[in-house]
N, C-alpha and C. Protein backbone atom coordinates (compact mmCIF):
# COMPACT_ATOMS: atom_id res chain seq x y z
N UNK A 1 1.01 14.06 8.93
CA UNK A 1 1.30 14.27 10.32
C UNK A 1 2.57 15.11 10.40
N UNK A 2 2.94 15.82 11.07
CA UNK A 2 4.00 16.62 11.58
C UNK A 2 4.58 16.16 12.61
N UNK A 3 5.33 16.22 12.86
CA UNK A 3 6.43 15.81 13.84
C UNK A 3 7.47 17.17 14.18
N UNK A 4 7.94 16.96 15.25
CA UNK A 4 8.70 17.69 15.82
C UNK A 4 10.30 17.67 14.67
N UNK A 5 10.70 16.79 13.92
CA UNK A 5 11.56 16.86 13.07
C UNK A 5 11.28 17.08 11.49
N UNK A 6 9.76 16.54 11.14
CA UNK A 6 9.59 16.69 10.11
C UNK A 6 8.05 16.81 9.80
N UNK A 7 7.88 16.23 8.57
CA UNK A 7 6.12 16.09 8.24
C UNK A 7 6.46 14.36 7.87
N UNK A 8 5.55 13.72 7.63
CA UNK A 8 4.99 12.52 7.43
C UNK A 8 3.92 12.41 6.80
N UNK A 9 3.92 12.26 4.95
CA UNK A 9 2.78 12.18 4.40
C UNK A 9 2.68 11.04 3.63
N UNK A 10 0.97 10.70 3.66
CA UNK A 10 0.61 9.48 2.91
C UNK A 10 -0.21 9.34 2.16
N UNK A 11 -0.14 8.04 1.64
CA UNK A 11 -1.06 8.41 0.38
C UNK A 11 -2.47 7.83 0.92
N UNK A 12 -3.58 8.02 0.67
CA UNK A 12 -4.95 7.80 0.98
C UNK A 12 -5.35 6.99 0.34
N UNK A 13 -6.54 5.98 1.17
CA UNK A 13 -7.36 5.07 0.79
C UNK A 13 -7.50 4.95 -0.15
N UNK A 14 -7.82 4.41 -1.30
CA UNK A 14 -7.75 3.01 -1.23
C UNK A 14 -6.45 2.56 -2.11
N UNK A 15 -5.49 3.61 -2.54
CA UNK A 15 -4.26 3.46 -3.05
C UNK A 15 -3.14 2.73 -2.64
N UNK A 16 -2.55 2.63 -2.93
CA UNK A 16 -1.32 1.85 -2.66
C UNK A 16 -0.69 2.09 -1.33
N UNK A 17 -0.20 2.22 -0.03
CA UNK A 17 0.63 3.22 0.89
C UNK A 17 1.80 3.13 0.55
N UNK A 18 1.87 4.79 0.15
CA UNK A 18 3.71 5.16 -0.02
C UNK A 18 3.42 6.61 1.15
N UNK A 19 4.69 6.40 1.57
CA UNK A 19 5.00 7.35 2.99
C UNK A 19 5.92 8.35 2.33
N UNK A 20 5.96 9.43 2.63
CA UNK A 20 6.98 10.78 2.28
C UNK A 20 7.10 11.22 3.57
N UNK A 21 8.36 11.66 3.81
CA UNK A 21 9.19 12.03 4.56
C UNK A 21 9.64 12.99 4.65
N UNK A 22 9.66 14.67 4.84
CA UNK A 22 10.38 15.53 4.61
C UNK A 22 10.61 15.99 5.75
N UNK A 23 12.02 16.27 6.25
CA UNK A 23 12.77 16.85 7.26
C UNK A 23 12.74 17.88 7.25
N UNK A 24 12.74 18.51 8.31
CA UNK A 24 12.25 20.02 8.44
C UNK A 24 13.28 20.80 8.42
N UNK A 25 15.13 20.16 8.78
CA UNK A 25 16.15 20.27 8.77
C UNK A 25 16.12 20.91 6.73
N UNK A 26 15.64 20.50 6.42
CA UNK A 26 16.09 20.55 4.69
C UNK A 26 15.09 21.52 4.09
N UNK A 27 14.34 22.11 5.11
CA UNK A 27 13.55 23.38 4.85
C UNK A 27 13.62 24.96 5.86
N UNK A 28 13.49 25.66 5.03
CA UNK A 28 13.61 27.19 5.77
C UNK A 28 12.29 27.04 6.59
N UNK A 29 12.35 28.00 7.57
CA UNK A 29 10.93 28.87 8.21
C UNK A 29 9.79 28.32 7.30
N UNK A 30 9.97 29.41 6.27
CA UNK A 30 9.28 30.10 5.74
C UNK A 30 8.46 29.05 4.96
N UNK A 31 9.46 27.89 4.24
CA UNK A 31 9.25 26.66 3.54
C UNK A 31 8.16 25.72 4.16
N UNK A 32 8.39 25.84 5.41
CA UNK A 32 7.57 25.00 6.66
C UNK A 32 6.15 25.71 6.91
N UNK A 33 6.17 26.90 6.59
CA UNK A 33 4.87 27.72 6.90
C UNK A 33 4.16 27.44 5.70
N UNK A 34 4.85 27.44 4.59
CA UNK A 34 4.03 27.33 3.35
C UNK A 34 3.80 26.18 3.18
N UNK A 35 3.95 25.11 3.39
CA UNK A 35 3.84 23.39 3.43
C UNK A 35 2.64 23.63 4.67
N UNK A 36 2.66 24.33 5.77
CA UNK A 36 1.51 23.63 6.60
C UNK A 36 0.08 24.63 5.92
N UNK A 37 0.46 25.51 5.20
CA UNK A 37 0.00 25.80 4.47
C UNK A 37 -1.66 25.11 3.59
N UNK A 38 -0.47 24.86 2.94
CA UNK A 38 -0.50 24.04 1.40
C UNK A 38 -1.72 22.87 2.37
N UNK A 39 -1.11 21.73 3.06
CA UNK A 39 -1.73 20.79 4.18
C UNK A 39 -3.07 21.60 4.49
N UNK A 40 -3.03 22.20 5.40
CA UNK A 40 -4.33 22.86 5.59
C UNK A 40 -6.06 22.83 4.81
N UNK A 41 -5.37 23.48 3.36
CA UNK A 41 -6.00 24.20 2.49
C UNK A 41 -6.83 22.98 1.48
N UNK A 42 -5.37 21.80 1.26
CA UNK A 42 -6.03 20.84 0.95
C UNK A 42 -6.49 19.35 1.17
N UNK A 43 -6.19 19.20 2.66
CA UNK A 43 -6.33 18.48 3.57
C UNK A 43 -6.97 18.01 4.64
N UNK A 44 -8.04 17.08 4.97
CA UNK A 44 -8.93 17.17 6.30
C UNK A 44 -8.41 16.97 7.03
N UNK A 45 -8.94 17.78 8.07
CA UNK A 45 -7.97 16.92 9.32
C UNK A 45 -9.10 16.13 10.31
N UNK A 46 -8.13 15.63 10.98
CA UNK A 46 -8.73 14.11 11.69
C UNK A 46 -10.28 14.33 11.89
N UNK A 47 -11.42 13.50 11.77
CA UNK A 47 -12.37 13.79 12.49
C UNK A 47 -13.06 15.05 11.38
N UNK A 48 -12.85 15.64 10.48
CA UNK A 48 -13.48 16.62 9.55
C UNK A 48 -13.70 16.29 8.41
N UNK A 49 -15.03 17.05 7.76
CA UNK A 49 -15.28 16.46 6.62
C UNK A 49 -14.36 17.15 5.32
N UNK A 50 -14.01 16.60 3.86
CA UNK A 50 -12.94 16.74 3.39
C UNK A 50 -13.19 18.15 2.53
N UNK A 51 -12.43 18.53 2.44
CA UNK A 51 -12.55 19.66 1.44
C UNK A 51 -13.52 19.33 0.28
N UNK A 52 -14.41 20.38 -0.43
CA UNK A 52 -15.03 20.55 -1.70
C UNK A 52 -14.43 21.11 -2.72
N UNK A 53 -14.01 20.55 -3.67
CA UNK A 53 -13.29 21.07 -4.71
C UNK A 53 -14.02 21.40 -6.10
């Protein structure tokens, strides 16, 4: 999830939940474009079926 201050990532079913936190304060532009990136490419989003790898 993204947030207006940061991202909010977790770990998936049926694993353990550990939460990551990265402040957007502690990243450039550019850092932030390539992270939603990165999210995108290997990530479903809500309601979609998951990437094929």
């Amino acid at each position: 999830m993204e947030t207006a201050a940061g991202f909010v990532l977790l770990t998936p079913a049926p694993y353990l939940l550990v939460a990551h936190y990265l402040p957007k304060r502690a990243m450039c532009r550019d850092d932030t474009d390539r992270l939603r990136g990165t999210l995108d490419r290997h990530l479903p989003r809500h309601g979609a079926r998951p990437p094929q790898h």
